[in-house]
C-alpha atoms as a PDB file:
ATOM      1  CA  UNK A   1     145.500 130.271  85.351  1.00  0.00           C
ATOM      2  CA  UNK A   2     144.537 127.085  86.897  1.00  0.00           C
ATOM      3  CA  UNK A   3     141.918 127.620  89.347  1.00  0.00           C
ATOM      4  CA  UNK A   4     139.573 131.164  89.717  1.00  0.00           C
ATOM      5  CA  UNK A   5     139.806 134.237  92.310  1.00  0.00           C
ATOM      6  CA  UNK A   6     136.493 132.918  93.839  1.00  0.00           C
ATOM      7  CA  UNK A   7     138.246 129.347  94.433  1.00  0.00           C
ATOM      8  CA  UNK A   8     141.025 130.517  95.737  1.00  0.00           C
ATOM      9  CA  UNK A   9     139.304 132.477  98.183  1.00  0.00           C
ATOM     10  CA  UNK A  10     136.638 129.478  99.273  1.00  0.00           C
ATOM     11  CA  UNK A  11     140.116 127.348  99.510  1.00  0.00           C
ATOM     12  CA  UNK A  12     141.141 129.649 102.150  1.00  0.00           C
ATOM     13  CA  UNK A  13     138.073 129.811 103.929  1.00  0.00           C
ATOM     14  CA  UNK A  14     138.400 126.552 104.283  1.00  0.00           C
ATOM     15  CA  UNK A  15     141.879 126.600 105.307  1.00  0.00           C
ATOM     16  CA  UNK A  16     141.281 128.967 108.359  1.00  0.00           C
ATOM     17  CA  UNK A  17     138.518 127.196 109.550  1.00  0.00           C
ATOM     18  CA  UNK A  18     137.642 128.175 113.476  1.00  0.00           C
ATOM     19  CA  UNK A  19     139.798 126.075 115.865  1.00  0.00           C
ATOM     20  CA  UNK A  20     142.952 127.550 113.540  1.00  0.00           C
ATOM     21  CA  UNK A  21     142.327 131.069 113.559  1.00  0.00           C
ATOM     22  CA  UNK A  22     141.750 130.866 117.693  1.00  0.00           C
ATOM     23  CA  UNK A  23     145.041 129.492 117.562  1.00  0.00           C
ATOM     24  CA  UNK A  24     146.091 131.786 115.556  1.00  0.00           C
ATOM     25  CA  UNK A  25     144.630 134.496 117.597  1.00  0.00           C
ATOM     26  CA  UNK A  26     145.902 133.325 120.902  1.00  0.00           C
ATOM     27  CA  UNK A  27     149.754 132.785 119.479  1.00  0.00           C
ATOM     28  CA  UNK A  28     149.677 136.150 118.502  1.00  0.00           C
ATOM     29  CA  UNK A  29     148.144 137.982 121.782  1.00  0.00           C
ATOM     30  CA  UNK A  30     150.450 135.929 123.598  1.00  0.00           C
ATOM     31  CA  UNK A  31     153.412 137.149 121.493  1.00  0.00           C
ATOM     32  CA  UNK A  32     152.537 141.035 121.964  1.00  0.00           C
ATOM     33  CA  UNK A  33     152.201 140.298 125.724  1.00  0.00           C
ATOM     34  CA  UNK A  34     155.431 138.555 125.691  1.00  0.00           C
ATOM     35  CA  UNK A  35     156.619 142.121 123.849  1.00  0.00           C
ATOM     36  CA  UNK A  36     155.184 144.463 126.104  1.00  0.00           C
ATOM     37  CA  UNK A  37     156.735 142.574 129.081  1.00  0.00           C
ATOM     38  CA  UNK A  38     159.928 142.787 127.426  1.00  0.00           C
ATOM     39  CA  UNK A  39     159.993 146.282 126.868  1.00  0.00           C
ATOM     40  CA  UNK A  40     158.791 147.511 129.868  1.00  0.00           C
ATOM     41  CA  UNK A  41     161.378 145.655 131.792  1.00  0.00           C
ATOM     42  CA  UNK A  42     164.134 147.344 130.027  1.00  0.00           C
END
């Protein structure tokens, strides 16, 4: 076991720092819009 649970978890924290997760966020509301249009134009 290299590194500790409470590392790991501050690495992530740093990984999905703001400007990522609103990415994120937006590429995945824009896929279930992109879904619901699909299906109801079938």
């Amino acid at each position: 076991m290299s590194e500790s649970h409470e590392e790991r978890i501050a690495r992530e924290e740093a990984y999905w720092t703001g400007p990522r997760l609103f990415g994120f966020g937006l590429a995945f509301l824009g896929a279930c819009i992109v879904l619901i249009y699909v299906m109801s134009s079938l």
